[in-house]
N, C-alpha and C. Protein backbone atom coordinates (compact mmCIF):
# COMPACT_ATOMS: atom_id res chain seq x y z
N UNK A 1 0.84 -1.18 0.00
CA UNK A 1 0.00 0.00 0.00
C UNK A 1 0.88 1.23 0.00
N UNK A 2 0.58 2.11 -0.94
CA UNK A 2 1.35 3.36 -0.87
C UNK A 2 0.91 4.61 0.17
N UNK A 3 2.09 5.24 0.70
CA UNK A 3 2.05 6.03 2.16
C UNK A 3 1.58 7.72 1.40
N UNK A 4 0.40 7.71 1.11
CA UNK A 4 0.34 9.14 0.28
C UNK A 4 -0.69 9.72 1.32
N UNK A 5 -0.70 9.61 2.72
CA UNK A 5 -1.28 9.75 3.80
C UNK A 5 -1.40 11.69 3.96
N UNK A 6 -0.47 12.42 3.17
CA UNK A 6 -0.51 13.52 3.31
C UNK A 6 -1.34 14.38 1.88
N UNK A 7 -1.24 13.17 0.95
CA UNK A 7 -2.06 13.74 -0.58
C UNK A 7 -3.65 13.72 -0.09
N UNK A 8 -3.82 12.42 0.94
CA UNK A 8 -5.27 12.04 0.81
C UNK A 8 -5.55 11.27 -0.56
N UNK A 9 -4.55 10.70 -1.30
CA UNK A 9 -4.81 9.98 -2.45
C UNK A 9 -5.94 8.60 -2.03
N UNK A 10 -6.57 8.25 -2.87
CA UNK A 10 -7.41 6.93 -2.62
C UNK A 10 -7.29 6.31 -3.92
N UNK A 11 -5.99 5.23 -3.31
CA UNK A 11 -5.42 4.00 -4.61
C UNK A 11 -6.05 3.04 -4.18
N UNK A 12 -6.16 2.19 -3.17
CA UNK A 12 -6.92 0.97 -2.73
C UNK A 12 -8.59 1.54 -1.43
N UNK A 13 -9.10 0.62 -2.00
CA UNK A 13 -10.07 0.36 -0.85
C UNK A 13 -9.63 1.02 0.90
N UNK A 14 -8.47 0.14 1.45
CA UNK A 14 -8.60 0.57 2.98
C UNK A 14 -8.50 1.91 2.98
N UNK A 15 -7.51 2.92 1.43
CA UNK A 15 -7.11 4.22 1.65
C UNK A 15 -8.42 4.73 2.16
N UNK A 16 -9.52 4.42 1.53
CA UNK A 16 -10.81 5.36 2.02
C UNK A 16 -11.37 5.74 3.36
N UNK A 17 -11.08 4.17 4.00
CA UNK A 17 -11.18 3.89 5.37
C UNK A 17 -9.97 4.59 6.02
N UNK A 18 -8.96 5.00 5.74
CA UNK A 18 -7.49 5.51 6.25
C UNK A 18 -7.83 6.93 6.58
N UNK A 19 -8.91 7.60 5.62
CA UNK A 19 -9.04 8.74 5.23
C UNK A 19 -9.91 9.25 6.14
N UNK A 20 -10.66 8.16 6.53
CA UNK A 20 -12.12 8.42 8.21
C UNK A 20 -11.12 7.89 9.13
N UNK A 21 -9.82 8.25 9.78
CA UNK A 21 -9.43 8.34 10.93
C UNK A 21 -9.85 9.53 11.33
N UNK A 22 -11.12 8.95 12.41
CA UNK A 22 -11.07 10.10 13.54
C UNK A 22 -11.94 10.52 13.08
N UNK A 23 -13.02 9.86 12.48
CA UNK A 23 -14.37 10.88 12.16
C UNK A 23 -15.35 9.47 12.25
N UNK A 24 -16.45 10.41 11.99
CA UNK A 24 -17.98 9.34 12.34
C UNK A 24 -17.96 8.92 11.37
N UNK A 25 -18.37 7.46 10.99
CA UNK A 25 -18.16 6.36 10.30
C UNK A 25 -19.70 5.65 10.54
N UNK A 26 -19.84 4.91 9.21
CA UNK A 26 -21.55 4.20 9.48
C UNK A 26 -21.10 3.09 9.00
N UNK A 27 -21.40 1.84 9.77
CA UNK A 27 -20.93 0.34 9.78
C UNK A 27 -21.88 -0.85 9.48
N UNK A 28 -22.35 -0.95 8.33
CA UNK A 28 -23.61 -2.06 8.43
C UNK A 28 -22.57 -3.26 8.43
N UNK A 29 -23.60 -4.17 9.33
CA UNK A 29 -22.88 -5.43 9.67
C UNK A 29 -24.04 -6.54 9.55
N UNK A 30 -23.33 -7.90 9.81
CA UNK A 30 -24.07 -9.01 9.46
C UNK A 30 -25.48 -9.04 10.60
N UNK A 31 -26.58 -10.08 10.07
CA UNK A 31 -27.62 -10.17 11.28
C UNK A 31 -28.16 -8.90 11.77
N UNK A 32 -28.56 -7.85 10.45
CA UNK A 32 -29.22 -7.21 10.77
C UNK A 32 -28.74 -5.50 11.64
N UNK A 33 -27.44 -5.29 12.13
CA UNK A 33 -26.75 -4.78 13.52
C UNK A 33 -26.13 -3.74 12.32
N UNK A 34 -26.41 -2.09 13.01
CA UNK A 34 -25.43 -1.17 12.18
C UNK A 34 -25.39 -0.06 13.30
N UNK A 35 -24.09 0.07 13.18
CA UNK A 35 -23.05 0.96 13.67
C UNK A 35 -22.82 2.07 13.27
N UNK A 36 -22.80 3.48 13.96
CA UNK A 36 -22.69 4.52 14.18
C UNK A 36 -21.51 5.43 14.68
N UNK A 37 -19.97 5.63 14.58
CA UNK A 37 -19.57 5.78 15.91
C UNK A 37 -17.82 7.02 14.95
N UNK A 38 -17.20 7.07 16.05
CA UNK A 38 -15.86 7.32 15.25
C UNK A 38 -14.94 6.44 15.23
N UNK A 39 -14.24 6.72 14.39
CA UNK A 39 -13.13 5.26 13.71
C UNK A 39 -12.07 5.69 14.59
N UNK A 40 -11.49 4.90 15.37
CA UNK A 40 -10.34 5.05 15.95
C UNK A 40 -8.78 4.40 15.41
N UNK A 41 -9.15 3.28 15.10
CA UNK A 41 -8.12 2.27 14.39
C UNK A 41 -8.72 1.14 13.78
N UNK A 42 -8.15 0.63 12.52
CA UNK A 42 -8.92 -0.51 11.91
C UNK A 42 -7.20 -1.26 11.52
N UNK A 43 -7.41 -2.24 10.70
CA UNK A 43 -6.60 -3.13 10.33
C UNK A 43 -6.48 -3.70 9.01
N UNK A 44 -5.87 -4.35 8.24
CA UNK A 44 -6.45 -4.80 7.10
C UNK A 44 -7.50 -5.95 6.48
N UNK A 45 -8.12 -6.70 7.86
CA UNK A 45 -8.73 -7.56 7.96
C UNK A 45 -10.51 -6.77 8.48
N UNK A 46 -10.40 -5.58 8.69
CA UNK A 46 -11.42 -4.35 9.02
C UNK A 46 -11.84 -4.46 10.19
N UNK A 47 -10.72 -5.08 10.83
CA UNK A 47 -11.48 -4.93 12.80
C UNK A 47 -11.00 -3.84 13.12
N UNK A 48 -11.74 -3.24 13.45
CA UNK A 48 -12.09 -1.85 14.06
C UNK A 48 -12.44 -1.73 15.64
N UNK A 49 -11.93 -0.53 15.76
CA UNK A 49 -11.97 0.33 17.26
C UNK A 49 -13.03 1.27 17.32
N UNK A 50 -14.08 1.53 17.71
CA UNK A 50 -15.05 2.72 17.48
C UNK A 50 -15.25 2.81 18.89
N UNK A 51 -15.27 4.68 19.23
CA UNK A 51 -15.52 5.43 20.21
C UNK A 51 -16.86 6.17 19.86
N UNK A 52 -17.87 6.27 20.81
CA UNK A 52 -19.21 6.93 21.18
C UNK A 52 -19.97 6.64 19.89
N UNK A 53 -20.22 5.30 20.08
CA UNK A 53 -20.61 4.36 19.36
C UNK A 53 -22.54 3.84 19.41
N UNK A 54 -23.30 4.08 18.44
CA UNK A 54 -24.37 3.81 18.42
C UNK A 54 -24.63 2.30 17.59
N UNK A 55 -25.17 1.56 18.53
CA UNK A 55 -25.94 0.43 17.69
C UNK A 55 -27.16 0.73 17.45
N UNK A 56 -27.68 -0.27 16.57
CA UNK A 56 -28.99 -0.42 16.13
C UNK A 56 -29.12 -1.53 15.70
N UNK A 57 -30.41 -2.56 16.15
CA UNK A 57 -30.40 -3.87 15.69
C UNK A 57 -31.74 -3.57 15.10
N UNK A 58 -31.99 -4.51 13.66
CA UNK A 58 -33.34 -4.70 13.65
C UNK A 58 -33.99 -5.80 13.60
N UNK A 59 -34.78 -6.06 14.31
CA UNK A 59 -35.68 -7.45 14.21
C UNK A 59 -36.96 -7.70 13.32
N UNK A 60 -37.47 -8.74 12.84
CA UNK A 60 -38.38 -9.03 12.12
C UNK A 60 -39.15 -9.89 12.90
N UNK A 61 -40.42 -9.64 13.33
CA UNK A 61 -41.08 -10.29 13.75
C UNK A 61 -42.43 -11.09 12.62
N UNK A 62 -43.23 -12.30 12.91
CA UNK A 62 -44.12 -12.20 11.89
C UNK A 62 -45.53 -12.43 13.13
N UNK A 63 -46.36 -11.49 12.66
CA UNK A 63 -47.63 -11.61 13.50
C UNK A 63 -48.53 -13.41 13.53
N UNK A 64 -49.03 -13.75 14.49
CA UNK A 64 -49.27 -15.22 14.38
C UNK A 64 -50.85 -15.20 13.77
N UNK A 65 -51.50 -14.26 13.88
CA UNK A 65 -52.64 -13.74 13.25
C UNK A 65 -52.66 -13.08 12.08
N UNK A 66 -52.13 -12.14 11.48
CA UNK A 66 -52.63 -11.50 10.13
C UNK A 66 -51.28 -11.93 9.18
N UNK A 67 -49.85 -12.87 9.96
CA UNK A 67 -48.94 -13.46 9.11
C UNK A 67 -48.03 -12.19 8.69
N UNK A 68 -48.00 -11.00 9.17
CA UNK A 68 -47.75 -9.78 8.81
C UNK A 68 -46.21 -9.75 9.18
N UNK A 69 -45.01 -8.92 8.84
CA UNK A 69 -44.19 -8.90 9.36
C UNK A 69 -43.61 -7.56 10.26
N UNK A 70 -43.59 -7.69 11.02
CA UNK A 70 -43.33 -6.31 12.16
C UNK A 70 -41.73 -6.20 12.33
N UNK A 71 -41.19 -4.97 12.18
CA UNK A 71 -39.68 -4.31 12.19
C UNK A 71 -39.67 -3.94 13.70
N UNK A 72 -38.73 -4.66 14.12
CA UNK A 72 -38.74 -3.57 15.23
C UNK A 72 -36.99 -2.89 15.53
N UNK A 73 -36.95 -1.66 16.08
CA UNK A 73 -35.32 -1.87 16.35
C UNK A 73 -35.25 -1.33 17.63
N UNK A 74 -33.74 -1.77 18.25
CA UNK A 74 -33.67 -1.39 19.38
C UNK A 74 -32.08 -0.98 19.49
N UNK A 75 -32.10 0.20 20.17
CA UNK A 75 -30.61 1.24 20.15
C UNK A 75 -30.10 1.17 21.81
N UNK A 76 -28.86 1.11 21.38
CA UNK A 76 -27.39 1.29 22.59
C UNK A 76 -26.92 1.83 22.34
N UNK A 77 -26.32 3.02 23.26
CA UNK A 77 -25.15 3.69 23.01
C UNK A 77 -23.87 2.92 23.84
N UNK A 78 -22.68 2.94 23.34
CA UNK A 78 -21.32 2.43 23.61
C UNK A 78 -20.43 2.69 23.42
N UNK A 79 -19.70 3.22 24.99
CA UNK A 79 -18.63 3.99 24.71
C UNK A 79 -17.22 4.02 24.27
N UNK A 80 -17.19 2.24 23.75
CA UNK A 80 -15.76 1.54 23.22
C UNK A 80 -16.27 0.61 22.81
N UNK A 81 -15.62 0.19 21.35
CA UNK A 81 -16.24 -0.93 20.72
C UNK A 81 -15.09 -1.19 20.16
N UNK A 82 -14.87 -2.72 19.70
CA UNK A 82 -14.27 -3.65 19.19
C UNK A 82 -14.48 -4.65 17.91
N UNK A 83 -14.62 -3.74 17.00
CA UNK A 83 -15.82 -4.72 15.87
C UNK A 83 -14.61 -5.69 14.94
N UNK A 84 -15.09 -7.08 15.27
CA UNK A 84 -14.26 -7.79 14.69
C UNK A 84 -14.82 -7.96 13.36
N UNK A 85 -14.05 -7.76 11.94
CA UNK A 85 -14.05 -7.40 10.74
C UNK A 85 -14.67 -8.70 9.93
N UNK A 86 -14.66 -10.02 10.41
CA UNK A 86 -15.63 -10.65 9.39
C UNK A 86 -17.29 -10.53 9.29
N UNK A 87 -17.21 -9.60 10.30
CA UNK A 87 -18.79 -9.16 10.36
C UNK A 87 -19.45 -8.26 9.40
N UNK A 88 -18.42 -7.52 9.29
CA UNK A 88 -18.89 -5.85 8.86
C UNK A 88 -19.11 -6.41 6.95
N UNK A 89 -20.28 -5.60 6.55
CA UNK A 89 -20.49 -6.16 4.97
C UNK A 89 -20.54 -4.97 4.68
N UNK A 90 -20.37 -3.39 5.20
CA UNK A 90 -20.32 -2.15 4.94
C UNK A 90 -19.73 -1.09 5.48
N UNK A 91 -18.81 -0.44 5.13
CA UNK A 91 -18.40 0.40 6.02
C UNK A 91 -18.21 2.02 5.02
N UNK A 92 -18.84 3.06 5.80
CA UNK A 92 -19.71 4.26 4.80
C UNK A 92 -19.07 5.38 5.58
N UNK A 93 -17.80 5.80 4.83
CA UNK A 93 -17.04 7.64 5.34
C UNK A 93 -17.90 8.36 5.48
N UNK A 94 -17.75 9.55 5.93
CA UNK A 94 -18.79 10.53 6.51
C UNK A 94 -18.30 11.30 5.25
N UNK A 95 -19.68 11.93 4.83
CA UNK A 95 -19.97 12.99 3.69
C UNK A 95 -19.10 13.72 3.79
N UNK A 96 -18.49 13.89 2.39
CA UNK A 96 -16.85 15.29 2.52
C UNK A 96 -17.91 16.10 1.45
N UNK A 97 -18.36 17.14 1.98
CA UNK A 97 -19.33 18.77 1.06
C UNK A 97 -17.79 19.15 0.59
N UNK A 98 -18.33 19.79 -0.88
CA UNK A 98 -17.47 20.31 -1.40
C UNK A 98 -16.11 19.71 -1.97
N UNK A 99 -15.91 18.36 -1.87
CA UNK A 99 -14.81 17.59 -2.71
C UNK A 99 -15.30 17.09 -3.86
């Protein structure tokens, strides 16, 4: 991987993720579970460190009467997280206005 850490160049994939050190980051992950938080450190395998960290799970329920399916979600906040990287199927930089 090339060290162009001061261009902000984006040659590979992790550069993008290199580029959200230290900013809010949005993490969809497996089973439904997405993440909210700032990127502290990741790896090349995408396990990640996130500080003031929001989950969100969503569940699917199906009604036993009208067969219907009901969403439900339920939120944590967390103030250190550890997201081990074969989970994550998304990981989304925070909007740069004006680039």
């Amino acid at each position: 991987m090339a060290d162009d850490t001061a261009t902000g160049a984006v040659e590979e994939p992790l550069d993008l993720v290199r580029l959200s050190l230290d900013e809010r980051i949005y993490v969809k992950m497996k089973h439904d579970r997405e993440l909210r938080g700032r990127l502290h450190a990741y790896d090349q395998h995408l396990n990640m460190v996130l500080g003031d960290v929001e989950e969100t799970i969503t569940t699917v329920e199906v009604d036993d009467e009208t067969y219907e399916e009901i969403y439900k979600t339920s939120k944590r906040n967390i103030a250190m997280l550890f997201v081990r990287g074969d989970g994550v199927i998304l990981v989304s930089p925070p909007l740069r206005v004006g680039i």
